[in-house]
PDB file of N, CA and C in Angstrom:
ATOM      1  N   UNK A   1    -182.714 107.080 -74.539  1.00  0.00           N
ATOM      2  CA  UNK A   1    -182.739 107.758 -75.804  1.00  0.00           C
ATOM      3  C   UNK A   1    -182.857 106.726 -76.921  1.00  0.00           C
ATOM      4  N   UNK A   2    -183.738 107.529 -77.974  1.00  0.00           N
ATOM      5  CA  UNK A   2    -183.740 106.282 -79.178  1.00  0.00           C
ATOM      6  C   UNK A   2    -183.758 106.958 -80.301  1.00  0.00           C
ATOM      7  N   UNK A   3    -183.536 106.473 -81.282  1.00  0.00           N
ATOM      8  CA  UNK A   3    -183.432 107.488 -82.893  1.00  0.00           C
ATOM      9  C   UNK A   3    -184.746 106.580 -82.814  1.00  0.00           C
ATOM     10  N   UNK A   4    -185.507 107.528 -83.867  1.00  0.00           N
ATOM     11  CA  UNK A   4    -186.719 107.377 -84.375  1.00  0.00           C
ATOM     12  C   UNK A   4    -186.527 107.423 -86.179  1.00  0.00           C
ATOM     13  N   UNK A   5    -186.053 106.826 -86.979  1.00  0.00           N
ATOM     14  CA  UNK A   5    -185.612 107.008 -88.480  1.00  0.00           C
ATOM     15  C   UNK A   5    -187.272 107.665 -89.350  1.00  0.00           C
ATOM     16  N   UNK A   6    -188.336 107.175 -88.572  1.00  0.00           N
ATOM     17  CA  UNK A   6    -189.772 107.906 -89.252  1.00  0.00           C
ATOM     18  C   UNK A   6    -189.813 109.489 -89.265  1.00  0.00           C
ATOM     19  N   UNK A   7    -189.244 109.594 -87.896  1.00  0.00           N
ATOM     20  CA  UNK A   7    -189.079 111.732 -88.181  1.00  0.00           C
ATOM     21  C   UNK A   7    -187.736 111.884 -88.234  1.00  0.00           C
ATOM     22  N   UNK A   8    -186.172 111.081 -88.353  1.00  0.00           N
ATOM     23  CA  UNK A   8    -185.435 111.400 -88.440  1.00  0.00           C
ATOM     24  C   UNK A   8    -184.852 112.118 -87.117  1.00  0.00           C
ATOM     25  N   UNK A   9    -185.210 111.515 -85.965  1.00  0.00           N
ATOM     26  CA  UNK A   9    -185.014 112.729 -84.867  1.00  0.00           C
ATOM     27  C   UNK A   9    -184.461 111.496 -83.777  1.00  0.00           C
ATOM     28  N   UNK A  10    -183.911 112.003 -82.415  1.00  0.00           N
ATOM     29  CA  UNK A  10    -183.440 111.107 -81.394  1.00  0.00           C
ATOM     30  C   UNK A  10    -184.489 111.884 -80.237  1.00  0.00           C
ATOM     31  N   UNK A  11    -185.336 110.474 -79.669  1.00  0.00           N
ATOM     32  CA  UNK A  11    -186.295 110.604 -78.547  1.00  0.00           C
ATOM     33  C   UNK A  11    -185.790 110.482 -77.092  1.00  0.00           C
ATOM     34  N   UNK A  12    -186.154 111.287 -76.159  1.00  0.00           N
ATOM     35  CA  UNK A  12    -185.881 111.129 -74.664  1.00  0.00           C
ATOM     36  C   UNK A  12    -186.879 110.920 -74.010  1.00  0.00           C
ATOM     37  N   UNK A  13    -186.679 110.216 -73.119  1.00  0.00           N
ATOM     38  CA  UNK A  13    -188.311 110.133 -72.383  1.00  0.00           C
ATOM     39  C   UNK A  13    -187.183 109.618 -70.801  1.00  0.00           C
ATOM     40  N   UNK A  14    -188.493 110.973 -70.018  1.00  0.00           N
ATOM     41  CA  UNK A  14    -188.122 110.995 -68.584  1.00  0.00           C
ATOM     42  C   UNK A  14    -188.647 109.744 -67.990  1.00  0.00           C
ATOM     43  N   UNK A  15    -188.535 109.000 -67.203  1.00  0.00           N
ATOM     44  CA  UNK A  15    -189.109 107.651 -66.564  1.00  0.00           C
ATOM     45  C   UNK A  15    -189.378 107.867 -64.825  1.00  0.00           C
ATOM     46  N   UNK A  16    -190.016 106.665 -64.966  1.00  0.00           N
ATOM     47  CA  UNK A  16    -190.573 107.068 -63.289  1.00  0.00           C
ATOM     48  C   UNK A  16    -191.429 108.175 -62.588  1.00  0.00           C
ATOM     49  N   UNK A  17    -192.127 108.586 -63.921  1.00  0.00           N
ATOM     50  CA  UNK A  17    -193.230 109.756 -63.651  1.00  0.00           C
ATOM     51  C   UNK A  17    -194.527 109.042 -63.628  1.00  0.00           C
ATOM     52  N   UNK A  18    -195.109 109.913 -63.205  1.00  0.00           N
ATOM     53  CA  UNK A  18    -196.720 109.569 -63.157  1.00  0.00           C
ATOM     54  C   UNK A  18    -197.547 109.575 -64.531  1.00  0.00           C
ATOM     55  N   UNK A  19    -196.497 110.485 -65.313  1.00  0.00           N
ATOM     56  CA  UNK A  19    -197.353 110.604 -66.697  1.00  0.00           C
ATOM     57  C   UNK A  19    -196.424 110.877 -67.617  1.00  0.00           C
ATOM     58  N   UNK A  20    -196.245 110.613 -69.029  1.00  0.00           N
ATOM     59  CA  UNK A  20    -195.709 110.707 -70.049  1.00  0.00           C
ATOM     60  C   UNK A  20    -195.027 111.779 -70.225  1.00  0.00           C
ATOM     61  N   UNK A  21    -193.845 112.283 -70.224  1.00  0.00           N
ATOM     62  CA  UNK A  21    -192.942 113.634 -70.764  1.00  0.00           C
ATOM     63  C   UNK A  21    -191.946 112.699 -71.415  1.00  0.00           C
ATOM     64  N   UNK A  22    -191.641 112.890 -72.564  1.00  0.00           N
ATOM     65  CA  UNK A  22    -190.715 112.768 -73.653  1.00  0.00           C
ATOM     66  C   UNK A  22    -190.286 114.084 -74.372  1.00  0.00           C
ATOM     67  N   UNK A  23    -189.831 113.962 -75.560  1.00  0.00           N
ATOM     68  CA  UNK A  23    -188.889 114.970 -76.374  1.00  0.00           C
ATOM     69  C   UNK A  23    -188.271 114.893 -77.052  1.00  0.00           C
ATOM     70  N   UNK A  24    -187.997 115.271 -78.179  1.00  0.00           N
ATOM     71  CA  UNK A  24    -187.024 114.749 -79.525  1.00  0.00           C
ATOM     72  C   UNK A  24    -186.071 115.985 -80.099  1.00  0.00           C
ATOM     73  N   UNK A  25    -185.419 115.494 -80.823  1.00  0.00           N
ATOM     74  CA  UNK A  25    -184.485 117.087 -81.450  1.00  0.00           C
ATOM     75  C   UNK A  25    -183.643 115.909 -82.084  1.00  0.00           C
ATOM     76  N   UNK A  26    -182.854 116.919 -83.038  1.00  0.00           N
ATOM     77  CA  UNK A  26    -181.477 116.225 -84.280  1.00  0.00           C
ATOM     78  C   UNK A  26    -180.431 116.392 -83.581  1.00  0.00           C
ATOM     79  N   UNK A  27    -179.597 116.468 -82.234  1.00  0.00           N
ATOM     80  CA  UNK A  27    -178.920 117.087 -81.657  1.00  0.00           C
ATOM     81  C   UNK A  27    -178.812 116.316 -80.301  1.00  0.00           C
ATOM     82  N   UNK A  28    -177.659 115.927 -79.537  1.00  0.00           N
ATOM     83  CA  UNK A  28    -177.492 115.691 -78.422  1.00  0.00           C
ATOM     84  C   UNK A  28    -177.796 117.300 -77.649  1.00  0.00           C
ATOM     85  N   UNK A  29    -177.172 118.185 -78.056  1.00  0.00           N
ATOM     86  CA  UNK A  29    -177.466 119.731 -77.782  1.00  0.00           C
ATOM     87  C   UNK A  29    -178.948 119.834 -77.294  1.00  0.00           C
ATOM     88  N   UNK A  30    -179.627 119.550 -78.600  1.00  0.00           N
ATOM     89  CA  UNK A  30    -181.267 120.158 -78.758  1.00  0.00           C
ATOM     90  C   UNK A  30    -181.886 118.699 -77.471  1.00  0.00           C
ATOM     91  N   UNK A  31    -181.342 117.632 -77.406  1.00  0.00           N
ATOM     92  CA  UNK A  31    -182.147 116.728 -76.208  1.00  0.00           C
ATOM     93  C   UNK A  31    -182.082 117.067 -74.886  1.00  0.00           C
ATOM     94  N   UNK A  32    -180.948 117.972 -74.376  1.00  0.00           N
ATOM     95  CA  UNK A  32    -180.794 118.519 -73.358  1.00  0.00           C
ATOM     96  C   UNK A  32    -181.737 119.868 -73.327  1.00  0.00           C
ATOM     97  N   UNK A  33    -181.591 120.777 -74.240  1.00  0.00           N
ATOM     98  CA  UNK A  33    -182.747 122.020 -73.899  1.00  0.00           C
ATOM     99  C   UNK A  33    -184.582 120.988 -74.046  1.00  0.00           C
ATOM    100  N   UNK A  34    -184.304 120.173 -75.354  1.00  0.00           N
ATOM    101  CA  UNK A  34    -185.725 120.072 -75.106  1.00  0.00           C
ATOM    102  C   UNK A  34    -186.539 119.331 -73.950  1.00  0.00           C
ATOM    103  N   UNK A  35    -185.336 118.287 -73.174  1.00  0.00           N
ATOM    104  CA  UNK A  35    -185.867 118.258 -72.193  1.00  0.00           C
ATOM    105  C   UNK A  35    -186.442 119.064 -70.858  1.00  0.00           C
ATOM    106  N   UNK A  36    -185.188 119.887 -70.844  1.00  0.00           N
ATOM    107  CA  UNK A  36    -185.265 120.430 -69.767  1.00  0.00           C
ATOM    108  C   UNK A  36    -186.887 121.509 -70.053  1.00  0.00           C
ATOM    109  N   UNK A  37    -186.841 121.843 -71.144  1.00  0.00           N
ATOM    110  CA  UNK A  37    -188.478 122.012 -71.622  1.00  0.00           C
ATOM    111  C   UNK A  37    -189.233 121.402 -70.923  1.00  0.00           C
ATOM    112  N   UNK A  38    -189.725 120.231 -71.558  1.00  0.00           N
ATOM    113  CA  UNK A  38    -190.415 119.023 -71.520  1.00  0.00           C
ATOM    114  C   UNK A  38    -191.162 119.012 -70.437  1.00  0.00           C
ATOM    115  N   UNK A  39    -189.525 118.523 -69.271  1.00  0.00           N
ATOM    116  CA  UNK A  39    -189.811 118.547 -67.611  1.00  0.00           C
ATOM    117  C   UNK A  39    -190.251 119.748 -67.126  1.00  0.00           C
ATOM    118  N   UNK A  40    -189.508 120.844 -67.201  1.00  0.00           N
ATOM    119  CA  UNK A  40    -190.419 122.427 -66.871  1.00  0.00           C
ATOM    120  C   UNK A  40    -191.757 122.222 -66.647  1.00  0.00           C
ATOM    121  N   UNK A  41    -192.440 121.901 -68.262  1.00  0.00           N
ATOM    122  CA  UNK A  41    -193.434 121.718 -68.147  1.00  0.00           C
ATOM    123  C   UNK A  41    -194.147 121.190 -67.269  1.00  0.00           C
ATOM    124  N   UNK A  42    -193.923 119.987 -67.977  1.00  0.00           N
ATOM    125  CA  UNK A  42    -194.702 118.238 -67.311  1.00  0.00           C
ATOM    126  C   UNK A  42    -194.300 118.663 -65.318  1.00  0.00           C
ATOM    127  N   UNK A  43    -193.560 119.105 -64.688  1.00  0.00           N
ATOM    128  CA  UNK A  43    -193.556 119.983 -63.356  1.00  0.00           C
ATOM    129  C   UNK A  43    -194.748 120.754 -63.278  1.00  0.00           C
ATOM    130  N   UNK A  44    -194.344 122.080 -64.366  1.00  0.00           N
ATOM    131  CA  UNK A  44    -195.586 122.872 -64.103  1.00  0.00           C
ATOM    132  C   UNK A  44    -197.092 122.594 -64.003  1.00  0.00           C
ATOM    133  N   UNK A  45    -197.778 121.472 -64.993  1.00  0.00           N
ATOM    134  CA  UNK A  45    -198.782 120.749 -65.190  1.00  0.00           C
ATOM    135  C   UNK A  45    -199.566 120.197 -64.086  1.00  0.00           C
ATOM    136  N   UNK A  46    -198.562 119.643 -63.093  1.00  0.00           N
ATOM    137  CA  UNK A  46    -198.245 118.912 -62.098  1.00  0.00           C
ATOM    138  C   UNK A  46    -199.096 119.328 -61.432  1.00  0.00           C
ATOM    139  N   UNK A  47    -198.161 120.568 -60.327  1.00  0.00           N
ATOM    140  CA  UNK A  47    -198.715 121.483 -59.592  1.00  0.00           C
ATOM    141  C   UNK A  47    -200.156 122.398 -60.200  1.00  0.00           C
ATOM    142  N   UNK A  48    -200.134 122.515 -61.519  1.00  0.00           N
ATOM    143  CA  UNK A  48    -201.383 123.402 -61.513  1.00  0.00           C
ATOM    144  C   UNK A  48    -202.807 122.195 -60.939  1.00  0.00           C
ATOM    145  N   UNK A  49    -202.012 121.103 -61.797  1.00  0.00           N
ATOM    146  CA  UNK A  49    -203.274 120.193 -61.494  1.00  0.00           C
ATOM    147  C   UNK A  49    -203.036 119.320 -59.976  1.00  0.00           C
ATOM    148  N   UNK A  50    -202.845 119.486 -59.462  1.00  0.00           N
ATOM    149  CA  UNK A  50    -202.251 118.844 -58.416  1.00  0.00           C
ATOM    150  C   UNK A  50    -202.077 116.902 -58.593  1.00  0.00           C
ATOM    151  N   UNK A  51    -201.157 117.375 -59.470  1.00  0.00           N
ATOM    152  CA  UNK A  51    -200.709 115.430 -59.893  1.00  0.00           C
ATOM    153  C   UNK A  51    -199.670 114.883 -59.013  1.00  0.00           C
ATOM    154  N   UNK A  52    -199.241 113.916 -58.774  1.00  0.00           N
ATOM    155  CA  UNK A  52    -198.170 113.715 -57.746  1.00  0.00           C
ATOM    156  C   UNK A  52    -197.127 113.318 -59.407  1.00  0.00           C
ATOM    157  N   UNK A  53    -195.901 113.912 -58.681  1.00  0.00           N
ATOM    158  CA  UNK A  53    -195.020 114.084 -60.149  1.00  0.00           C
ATOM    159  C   UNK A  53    -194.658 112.153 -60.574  1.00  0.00           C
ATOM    160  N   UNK A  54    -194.545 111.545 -59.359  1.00  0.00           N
ATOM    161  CA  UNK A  54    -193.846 110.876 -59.522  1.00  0.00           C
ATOM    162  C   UNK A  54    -194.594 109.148 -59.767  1.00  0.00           C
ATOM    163  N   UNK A  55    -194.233 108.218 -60.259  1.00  0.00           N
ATOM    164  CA  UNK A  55    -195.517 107.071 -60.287  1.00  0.00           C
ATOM    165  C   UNK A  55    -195.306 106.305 -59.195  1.00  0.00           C
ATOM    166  N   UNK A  56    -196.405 105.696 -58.518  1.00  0.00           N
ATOM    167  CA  UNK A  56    -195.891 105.350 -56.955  1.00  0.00           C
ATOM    168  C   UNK A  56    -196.056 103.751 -57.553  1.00  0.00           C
ATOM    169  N   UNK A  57    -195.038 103.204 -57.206  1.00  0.00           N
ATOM    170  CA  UNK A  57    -194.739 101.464 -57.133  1.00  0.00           C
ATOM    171  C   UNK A  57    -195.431 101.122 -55.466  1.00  0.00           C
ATOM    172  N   UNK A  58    -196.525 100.222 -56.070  1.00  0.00           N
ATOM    173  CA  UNK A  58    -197.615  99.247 -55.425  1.00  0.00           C
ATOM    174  C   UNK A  58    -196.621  98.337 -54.496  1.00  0.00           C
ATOM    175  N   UNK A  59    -196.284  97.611 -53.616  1.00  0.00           N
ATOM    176  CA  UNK A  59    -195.494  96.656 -52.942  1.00  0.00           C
ATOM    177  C   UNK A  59    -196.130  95.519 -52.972  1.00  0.00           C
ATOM    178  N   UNK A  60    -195.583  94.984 -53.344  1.00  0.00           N
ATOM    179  CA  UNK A  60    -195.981  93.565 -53.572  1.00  0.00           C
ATOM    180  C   UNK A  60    -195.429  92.396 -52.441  1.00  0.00           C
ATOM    181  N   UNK A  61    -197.270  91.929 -52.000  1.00  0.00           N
ATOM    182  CA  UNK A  61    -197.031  91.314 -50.951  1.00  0.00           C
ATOM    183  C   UNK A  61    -196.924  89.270 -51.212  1.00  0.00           C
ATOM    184  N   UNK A  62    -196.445  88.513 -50.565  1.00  0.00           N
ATOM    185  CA  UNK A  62    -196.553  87.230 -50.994  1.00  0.00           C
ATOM    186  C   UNK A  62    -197.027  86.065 -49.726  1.00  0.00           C
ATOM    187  N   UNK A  63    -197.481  85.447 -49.900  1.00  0.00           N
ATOM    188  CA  UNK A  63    -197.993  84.192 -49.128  1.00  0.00           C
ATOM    189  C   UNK A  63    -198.239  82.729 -49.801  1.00  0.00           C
ATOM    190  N   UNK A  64    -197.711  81.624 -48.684  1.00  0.00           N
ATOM    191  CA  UNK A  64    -197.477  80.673 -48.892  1.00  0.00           C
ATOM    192  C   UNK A  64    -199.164  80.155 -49.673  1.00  0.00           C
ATOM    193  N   UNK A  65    -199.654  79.262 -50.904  1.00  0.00           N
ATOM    194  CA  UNK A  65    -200.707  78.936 -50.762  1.00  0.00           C
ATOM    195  C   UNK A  65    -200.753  77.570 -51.260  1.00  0.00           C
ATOM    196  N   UNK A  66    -201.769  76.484 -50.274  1.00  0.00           N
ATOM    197  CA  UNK A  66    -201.729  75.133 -50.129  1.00  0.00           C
ATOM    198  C   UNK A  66    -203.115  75.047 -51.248  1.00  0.00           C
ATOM    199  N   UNK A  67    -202.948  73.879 -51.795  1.00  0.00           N
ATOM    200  CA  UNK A  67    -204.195  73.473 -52.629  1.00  0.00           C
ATOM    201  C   UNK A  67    -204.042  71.846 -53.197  1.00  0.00           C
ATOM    202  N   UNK A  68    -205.009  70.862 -53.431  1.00  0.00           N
ATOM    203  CA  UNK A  68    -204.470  69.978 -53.703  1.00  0.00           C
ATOM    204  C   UNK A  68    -204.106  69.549 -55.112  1.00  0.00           C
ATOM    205  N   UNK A  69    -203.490  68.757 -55.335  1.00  0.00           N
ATOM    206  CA  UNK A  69    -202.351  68.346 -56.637  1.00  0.00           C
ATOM    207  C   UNK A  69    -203.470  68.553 -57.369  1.00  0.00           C
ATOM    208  N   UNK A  70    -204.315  68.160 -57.993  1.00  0.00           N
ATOM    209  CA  UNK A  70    -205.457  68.191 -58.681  1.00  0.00           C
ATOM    210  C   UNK A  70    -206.045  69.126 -59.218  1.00  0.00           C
ATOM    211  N   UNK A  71    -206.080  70.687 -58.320  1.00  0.00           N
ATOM    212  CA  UNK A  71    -206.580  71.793 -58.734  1.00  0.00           C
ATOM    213  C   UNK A  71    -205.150  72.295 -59.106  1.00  0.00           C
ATOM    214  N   UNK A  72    -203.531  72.200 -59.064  1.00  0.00           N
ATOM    215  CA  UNK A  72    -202.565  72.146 -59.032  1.00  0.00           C
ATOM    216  C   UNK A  72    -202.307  71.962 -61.186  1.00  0.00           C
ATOM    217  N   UNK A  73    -203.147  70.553 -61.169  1.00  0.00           N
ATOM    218  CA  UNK A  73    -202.503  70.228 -62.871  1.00  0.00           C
ATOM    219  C   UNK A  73    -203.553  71.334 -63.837  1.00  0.00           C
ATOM    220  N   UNK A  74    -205.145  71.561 -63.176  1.00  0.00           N
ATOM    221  CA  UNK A  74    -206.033  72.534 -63.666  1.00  0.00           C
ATOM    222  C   UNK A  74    -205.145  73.630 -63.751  1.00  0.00           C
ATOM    223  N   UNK A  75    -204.906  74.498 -62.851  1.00  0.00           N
ATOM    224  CA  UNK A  75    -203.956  75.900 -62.723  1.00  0.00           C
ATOM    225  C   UNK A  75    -203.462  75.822 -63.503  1.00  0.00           C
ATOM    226  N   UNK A  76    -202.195  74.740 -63.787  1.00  0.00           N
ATOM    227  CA  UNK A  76    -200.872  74.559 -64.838  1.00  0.00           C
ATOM    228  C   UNK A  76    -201.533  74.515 -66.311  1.00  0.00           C
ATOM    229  N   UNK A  77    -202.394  73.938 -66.617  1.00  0.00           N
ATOM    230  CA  UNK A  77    -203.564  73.926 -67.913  1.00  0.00           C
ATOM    231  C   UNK A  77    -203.698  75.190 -68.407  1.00  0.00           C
ATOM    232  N   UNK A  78    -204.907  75.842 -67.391  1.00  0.00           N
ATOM    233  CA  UNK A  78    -205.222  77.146 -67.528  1.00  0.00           C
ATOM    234  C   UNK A  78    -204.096  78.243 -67.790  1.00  0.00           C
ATOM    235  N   UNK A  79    -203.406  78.229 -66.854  1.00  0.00           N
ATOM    236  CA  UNK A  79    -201.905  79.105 -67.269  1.00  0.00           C
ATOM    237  C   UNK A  79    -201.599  79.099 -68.766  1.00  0.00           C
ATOM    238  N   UNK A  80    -201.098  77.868 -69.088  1.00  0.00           N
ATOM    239  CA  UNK A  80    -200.392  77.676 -70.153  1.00  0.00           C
ATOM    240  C   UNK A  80    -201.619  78.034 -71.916  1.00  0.00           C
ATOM    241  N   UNK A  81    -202.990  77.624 -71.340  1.00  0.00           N
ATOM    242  CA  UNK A  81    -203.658  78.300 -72.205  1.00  0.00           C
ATOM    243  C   UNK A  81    -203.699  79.704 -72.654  1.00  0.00           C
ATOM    244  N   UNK A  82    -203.402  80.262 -71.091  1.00  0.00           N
ATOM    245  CA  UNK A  82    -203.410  81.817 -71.540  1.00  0.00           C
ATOM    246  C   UNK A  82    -201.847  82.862 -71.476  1.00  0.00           C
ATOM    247  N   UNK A  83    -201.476  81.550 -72.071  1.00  0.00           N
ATOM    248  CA  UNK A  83    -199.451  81.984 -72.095  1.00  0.00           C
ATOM    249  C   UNK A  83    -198.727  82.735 -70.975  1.00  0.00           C
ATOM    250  N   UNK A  84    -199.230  82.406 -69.813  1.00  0.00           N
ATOM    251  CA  UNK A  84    -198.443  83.402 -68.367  1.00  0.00           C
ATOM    252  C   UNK A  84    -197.973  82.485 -67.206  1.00  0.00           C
ATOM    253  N   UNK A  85    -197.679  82.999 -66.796  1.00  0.00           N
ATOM    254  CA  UNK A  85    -196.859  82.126 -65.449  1.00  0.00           C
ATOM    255  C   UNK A  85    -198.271  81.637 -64.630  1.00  0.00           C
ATOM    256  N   UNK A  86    -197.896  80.533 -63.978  1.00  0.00           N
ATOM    257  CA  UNK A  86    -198.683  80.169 -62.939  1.00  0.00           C
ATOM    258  C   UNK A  86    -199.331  81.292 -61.953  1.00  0.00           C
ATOM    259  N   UNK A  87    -197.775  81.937 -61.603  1.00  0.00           N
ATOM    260  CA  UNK A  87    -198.597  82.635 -60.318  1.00  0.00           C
ATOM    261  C   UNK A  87    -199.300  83.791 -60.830  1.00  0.00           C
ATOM    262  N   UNK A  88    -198.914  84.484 -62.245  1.00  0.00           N
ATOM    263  CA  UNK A  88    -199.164  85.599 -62.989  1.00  0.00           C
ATOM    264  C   UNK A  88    -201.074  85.044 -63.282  1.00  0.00           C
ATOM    265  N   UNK A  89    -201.544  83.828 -63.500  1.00  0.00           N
ATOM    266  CA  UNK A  89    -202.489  83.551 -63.663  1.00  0.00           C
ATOM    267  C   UNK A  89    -203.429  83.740 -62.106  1.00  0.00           C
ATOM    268  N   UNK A  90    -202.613  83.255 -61.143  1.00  0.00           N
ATOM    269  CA  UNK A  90    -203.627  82.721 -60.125  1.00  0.00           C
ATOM    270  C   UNK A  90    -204.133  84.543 -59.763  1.00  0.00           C
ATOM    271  N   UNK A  91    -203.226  85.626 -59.608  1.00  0.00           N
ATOM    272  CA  UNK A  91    -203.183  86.960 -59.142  1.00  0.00           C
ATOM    273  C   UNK A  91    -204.284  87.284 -60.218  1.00  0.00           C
ATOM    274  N   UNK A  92    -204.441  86.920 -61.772  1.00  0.00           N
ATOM    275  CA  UNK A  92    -204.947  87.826 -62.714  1.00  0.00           C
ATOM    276  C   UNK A  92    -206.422  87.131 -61.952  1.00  0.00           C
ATOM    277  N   UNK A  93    -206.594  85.665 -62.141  1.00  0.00           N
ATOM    278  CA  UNK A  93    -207.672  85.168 -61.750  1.00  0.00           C
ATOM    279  C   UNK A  93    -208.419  85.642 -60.116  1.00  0.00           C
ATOM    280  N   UNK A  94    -207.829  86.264 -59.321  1.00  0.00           N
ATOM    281  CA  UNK A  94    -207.812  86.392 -58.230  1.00  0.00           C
ATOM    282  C   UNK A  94    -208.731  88.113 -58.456  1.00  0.00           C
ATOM    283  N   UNK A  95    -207.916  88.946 -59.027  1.00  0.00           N
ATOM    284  CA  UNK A  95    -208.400  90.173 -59.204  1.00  0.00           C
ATOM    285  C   UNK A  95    -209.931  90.091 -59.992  1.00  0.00           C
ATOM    286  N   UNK A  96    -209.803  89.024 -61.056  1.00  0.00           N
ATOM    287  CA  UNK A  96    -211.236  89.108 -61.766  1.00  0.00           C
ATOM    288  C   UNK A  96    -212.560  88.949 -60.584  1.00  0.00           C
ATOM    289  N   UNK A  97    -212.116  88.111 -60.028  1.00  0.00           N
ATOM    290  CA  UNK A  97    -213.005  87.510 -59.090  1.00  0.00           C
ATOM    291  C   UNK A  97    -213.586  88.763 -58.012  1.00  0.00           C
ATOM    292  N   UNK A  98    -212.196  89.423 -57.435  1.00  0.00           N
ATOM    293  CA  UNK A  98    -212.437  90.633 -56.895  1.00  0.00           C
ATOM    294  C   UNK A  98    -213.730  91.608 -57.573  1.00  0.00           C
ATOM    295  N   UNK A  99    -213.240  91.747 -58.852  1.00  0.00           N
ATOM    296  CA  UNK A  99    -214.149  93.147 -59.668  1.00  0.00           C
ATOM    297  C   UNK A  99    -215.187  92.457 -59.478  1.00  0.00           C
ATOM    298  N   UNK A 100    -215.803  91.575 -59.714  1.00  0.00           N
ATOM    299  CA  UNK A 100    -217.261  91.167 -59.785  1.00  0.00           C
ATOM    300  C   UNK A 100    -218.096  91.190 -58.544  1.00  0.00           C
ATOM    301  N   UNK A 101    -217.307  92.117 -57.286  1.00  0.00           N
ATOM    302  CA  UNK A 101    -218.237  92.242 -56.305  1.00  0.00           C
ATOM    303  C   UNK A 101    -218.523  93.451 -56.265  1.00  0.00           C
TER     304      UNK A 101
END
């Protein structure tokens, strides 16, 4: 939950869905009906459209990888140019490479 001071209102937002349902009201009262709204809905939506309700977490797999010191200080370069972790670079660089086939 969060106050929002631009509409004057307190926001709820359901998590771990596949898609956005939130809800606001002036009222701890009104956040409980308007959710239970909300979700009704964002349920009903679901099933008409056949959405899976829920967002599915990818598993993330890992492996050891050898390379020599050299392409090692390049990586650390490149990383730090584009402000992310090493390994956050080698995966982003890894996927680009992917799309281009």
């Amino acid at each position: 939950m969060t106050y929002v001071p631009e509409i004057n209102l307190f926001r709820g937002r359901f998590t771990g869905l596949s898609g956005y349902c939130d809800f606001v009201s002036d009222s701890v009262q009104g956040l409980h009906k308007e959710g239970e709204i909300s979700l009704r809905e964002y349920l009903e939506d679901c099933a008409a459209s056949g959405i899976h309700l829920y967002a599915e977490q990818e598993r993330i797999k890992t492996f050891t990888l050898r390379y020599p010191e050299s392409l090692g200080v390049r990586l650390s370069q490149a990383a730090a140019q584009n402000e992310t972790s090493l390994k956050a670079f080698i995966v982003e660089t890894l996927n680009e490479k992917l799309k281009q086939r």
